[in-house]
C-alpha atoms as a PDB file:
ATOM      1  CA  UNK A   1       0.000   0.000   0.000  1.00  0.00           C
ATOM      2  CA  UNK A   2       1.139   3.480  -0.862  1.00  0.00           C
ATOM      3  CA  UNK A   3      -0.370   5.115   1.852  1.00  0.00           C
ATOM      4  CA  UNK A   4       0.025   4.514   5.787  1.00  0.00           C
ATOM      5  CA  UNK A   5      -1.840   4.149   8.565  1.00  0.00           C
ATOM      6  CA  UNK A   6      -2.823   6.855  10.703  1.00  0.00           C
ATOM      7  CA  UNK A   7      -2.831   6.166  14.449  1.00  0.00           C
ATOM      8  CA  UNK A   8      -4.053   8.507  16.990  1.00  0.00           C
ATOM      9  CA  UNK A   9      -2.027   9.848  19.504  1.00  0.00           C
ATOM     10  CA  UNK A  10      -2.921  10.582  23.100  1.00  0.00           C
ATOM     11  CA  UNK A  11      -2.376  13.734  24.113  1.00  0.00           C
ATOM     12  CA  UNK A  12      -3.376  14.796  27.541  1.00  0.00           C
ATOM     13  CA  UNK A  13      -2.251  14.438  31.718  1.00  0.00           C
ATOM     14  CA  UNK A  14       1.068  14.246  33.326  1.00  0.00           C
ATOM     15  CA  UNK A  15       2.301  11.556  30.647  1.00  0.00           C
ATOM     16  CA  UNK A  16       2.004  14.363  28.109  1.00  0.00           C
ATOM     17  CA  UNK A  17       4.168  16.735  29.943  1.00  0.00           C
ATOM     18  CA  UNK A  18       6.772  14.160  30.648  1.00  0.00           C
ATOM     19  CA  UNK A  19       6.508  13.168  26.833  1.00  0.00           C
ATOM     20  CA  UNK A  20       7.505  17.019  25.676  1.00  0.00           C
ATOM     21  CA  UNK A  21       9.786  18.036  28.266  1.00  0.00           C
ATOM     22  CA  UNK A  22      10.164  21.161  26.456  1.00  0.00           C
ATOM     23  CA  UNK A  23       6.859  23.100  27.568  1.00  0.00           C
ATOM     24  CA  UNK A  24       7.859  22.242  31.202  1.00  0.00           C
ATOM     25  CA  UNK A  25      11.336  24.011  30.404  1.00  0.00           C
ATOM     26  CA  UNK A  26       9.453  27.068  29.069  1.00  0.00           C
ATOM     27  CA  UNK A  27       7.078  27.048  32.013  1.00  0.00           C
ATOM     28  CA  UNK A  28      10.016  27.386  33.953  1.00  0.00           C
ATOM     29  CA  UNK A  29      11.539  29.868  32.142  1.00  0.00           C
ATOM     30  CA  UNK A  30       8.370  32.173  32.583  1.00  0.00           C
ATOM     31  CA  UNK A  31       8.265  31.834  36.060  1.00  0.00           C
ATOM     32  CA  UNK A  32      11.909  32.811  36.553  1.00  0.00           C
ATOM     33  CA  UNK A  33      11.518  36.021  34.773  1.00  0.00           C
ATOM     34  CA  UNK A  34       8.467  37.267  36.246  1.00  0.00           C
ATOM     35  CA  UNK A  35      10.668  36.709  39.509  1.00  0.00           C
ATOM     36  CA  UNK A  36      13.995  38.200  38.544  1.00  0.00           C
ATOM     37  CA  UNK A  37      12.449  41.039  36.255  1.00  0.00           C
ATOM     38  CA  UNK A  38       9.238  42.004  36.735  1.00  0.00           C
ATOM     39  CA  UNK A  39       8.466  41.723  40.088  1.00  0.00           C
ATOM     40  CA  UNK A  40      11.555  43.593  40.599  1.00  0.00           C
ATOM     41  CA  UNK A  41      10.378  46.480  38.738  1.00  0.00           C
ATOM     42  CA  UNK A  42       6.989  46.987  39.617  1.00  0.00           C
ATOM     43  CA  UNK A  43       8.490  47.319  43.206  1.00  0.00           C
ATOM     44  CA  UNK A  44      10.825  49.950  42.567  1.00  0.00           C
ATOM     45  CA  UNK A  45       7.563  51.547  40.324  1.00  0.00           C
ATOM     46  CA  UNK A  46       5.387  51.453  43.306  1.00  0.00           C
ATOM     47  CA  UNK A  47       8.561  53.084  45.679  1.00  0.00           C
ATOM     48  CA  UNK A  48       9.153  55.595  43.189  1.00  0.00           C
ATOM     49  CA  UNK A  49       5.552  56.878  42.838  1.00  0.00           C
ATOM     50  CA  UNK A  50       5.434  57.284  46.607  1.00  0.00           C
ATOM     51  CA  UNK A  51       8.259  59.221  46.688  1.00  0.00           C
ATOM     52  CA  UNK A  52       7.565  61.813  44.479  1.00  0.00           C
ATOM     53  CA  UNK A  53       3.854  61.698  45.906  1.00  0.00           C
ATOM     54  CA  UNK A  54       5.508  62.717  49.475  1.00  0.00           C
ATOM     55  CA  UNK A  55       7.971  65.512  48.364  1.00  0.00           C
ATOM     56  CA  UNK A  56       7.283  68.364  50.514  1.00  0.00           C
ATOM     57  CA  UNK A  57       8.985  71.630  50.440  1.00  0.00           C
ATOM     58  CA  UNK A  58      11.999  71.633  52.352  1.00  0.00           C
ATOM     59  CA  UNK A  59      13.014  67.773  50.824  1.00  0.00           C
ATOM     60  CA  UNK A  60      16.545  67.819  49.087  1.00  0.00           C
ATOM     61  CA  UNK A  61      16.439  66.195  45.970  1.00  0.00           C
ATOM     62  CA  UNK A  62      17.978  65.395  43.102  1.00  0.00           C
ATOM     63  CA  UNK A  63      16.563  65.372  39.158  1.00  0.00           C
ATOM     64  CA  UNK A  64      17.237  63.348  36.029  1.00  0.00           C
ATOM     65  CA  UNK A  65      19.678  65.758  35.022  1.00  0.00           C
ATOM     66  CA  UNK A  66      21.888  65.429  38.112  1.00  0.00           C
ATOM     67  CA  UNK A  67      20.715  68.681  39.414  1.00  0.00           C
ATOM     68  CA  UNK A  68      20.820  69.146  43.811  1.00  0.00           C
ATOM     69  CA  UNK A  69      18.202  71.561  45.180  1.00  0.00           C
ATOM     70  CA  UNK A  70      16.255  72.448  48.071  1.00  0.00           C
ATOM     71  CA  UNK A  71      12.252  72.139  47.261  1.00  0.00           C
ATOM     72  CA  UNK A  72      10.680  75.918  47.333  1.00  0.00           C
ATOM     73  CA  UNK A  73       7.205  74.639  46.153  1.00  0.00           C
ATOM     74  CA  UNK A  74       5.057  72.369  45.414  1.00  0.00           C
ATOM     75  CA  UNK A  75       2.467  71.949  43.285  1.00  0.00           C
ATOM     76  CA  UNK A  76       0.774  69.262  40.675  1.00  0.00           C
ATOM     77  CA  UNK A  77       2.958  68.420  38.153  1.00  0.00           C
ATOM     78  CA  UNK A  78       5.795  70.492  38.451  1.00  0.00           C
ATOM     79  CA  UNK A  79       7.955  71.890  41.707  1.00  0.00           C
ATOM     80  CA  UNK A  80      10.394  74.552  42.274  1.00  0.00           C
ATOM     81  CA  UNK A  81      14.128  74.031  43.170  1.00  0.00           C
ATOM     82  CA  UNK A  82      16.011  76.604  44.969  1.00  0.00           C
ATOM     83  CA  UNK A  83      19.643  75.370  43.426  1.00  0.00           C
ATOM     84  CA  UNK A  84      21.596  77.944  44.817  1.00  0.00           C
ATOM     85  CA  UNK A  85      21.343  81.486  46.724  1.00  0.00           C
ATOM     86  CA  UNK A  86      18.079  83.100  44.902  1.00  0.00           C
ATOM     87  CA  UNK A  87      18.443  81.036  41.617  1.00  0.00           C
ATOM     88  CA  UNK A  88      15.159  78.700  41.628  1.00  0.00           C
ATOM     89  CA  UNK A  89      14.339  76.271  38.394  1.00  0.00           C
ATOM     90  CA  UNK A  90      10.996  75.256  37.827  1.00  0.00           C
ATOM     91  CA  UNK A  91      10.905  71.015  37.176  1.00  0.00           C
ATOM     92  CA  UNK A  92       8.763  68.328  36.449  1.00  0.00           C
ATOM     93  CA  UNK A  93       7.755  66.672  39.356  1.00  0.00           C
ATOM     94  CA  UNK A  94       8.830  62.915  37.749  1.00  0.00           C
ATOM     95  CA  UNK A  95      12.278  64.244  36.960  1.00  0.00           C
ATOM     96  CA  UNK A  96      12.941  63.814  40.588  1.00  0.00           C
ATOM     97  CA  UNK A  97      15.218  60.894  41.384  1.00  0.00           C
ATOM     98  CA  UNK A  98      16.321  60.416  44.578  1.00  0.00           C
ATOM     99  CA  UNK A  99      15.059  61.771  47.628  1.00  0.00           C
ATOM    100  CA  UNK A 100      18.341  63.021  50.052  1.00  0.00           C
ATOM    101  CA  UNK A 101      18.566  62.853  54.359  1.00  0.00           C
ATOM    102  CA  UNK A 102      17.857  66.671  55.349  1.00  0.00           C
ATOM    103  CA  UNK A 103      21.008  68.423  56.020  1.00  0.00           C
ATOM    104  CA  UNK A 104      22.774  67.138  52.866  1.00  0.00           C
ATOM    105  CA  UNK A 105      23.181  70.560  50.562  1.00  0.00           C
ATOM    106  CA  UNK A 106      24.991  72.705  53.169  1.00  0.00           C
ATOM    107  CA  UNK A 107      25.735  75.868  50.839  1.00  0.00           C
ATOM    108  CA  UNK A 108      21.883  77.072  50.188  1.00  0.00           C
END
């Protein structure tokens, strides 16, 4: 005969798994980077957002652009910096980076 047989092939359960070892590898492989990258970076996300949602004037920060300041004001979106003796810059509030221990910027 020219043409063969076709048998059917169970495909189902824990003997299926074992059978393709492959989808259990990629299963794995999922789970380890939702643990070593995502998770990760929602968390610093989440710190992040409630930092800048608790500047206050008076906080020493620092911005994107590596700028050190003293916070003058505060309002929705944006907050002023004094940066130096009577020079203030006007700055997104998400350009803030890193929130710095009071007492840090000694020459304002």
């Amino acid at each position: 005969m020219l043409i063969s047989n076709a048998y059917a092939d169970s495909f189902g359960g824990f003997d299926a798994i074992m059978q393709r070892p492959d989808f259990l590898i990629i299963g794995l492989m999922v789970v380890a980077m939702y643990f070593v990258m995502i998770r990760p970076q929602m968390k610093r996300q989440k710190e992040l957002k409630a930092m800048m949602d608790a500047l206050a004037k008076g906080d020493e920060v620092v911005t994107a652009g590596g700028i050190l300041g003293r916070i003058v004001k505060v309002a929705d979106a944006y907050i002023t910096l004094e940066v130096s003796t009577g020079t203030e810059v006007v700055i997104q509030r998400s350009a803030v980076t890193l929130l710095l221990p009071k007492g840090t910027i000694k020459a304002l």
